[in-house]
C-alpha atoms as a PDB file:
ATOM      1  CA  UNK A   1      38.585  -5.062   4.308  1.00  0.00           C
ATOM      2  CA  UNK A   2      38.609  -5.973   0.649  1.00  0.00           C
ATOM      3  CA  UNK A   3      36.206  -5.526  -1.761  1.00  0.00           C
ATOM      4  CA  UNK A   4      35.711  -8.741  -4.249  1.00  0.00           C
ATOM      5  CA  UNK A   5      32.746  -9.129  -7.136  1.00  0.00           C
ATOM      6  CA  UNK A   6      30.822 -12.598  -5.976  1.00  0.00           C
ATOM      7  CA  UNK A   7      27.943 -14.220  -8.149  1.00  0.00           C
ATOM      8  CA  UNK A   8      25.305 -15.994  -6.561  1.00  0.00           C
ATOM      9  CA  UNK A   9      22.277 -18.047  -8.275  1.00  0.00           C
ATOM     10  CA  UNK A  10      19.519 -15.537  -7.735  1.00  0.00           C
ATOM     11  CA  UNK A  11      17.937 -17.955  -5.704  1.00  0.00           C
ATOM     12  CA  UNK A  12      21.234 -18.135  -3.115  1.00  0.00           C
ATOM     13  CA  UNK A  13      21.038 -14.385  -3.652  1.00  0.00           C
ATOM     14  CA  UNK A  14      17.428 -13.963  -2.100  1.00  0.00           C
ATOM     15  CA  UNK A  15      17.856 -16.380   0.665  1.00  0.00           C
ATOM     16  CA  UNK A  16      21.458 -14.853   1.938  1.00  0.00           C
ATOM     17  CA  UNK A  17      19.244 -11.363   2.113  1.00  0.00           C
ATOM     18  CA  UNK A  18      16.365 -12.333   3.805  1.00  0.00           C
ATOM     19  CA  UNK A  19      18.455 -14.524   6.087  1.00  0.00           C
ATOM     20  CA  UNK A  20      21.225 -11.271   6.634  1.00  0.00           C
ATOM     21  CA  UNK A  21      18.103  -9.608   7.695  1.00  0.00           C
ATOM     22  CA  UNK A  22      16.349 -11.454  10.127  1.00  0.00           C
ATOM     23  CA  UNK A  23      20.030 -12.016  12.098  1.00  0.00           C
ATOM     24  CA  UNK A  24      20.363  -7.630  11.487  1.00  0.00           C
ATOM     25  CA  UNK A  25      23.571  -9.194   9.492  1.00  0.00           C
ATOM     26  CA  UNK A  26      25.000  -8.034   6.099  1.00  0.00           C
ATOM     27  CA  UNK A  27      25.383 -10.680   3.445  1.00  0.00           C
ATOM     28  CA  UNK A  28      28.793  -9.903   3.447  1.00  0.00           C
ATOM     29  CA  UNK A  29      29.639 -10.955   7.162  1.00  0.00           C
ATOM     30  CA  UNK A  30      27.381 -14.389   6.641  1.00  0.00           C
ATOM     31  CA  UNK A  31      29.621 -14.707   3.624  1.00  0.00           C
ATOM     32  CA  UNK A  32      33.080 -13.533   5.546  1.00  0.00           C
ATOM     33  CA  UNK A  33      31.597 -16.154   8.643  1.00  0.00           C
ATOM     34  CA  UNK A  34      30.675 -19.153   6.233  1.00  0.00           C
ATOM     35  CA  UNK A  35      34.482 -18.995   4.583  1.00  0.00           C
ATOM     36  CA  UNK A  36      35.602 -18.895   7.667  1.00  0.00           C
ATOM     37  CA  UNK A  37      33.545 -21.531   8.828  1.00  0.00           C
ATOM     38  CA  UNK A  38      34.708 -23.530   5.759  1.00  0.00           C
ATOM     39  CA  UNK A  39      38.349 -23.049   6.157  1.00  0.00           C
ATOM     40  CA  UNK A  40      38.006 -23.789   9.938  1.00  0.00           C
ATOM     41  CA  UNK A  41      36.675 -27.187   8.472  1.00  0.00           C
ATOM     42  CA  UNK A  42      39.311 -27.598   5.963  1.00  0.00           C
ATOM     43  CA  UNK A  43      42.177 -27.178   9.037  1.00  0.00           C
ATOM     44  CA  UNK A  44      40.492 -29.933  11.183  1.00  0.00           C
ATOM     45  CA  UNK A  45      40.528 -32.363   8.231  1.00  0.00           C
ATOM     46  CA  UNK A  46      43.943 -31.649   7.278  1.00  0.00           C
ATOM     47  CA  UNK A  47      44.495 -32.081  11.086  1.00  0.00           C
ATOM     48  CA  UNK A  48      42.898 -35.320  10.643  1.00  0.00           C
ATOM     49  CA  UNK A  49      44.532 -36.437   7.518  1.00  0.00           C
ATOM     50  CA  UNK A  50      48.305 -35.569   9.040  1.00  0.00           C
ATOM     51  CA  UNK A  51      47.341 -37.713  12.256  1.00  0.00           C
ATOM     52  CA  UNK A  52      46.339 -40.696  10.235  1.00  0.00           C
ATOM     53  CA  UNK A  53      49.050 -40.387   8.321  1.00  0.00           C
ATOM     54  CA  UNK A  54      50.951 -43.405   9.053  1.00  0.00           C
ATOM     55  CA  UNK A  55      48.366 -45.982   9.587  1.00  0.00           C
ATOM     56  CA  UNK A  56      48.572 -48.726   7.480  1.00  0.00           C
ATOM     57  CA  UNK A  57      46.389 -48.622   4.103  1.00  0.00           C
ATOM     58  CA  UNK A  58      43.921 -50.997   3.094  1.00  0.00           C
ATOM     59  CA  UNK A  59      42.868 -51.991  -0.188  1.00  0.00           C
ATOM     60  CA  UNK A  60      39.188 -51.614  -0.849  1.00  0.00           C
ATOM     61  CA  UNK A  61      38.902 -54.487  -3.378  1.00  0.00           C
ATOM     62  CA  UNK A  62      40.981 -56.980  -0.622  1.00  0.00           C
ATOM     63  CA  UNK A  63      38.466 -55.408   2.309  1.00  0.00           C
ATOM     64  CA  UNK A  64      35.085 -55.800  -0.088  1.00  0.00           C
ATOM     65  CA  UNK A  65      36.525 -59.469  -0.487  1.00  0.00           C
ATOM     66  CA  UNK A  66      37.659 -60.060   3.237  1.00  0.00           C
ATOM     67  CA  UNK A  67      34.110 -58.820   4.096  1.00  0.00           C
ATOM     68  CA  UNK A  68      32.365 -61.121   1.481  1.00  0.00           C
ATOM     69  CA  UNK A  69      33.952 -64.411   2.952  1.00  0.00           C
ATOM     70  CA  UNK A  70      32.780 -62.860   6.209  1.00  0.00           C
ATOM     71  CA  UNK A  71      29.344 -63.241   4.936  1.00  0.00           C
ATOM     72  CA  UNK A  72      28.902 -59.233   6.199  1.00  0.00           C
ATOM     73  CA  UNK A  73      28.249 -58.430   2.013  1.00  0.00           C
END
């Protein structure tokens, strides 16, 4: 393990502890799970952005007008 220095609101603060001790946790493994948890996210939407890769792209001002004339704005 490494040790870092993390600031928290003091708000953030008081809810990590109370919520490290009613799951007998540390706040340092719900903070070690949550990066993980974020990074986890980060791979599946890199995932997703390499698979959709190649599809064509769409303007957004030609698709707000294509839906306009398709009376769906």
């Amino acid at each position: 393990m490494k040790r870092a220095t993390v600031y928290f609101d003091e708000d953030l603060h008081r809810a990590l502890k109370v919520k490290a001790a009613e799951a007998a946790s540390s706040v340092s493994d719900l903070v070690n799970d949550a990066v993980r948890q974020s990074f986890a996210e980060d791979l599946e939407d890199l995932e997703a952005f390499r698979d959709r890769e190649n599809e064509p792209t769409v303007d957004f001002e030609e698709f707000l007008k294509k839906l306009k004339e398709d009376g769906k704005l």
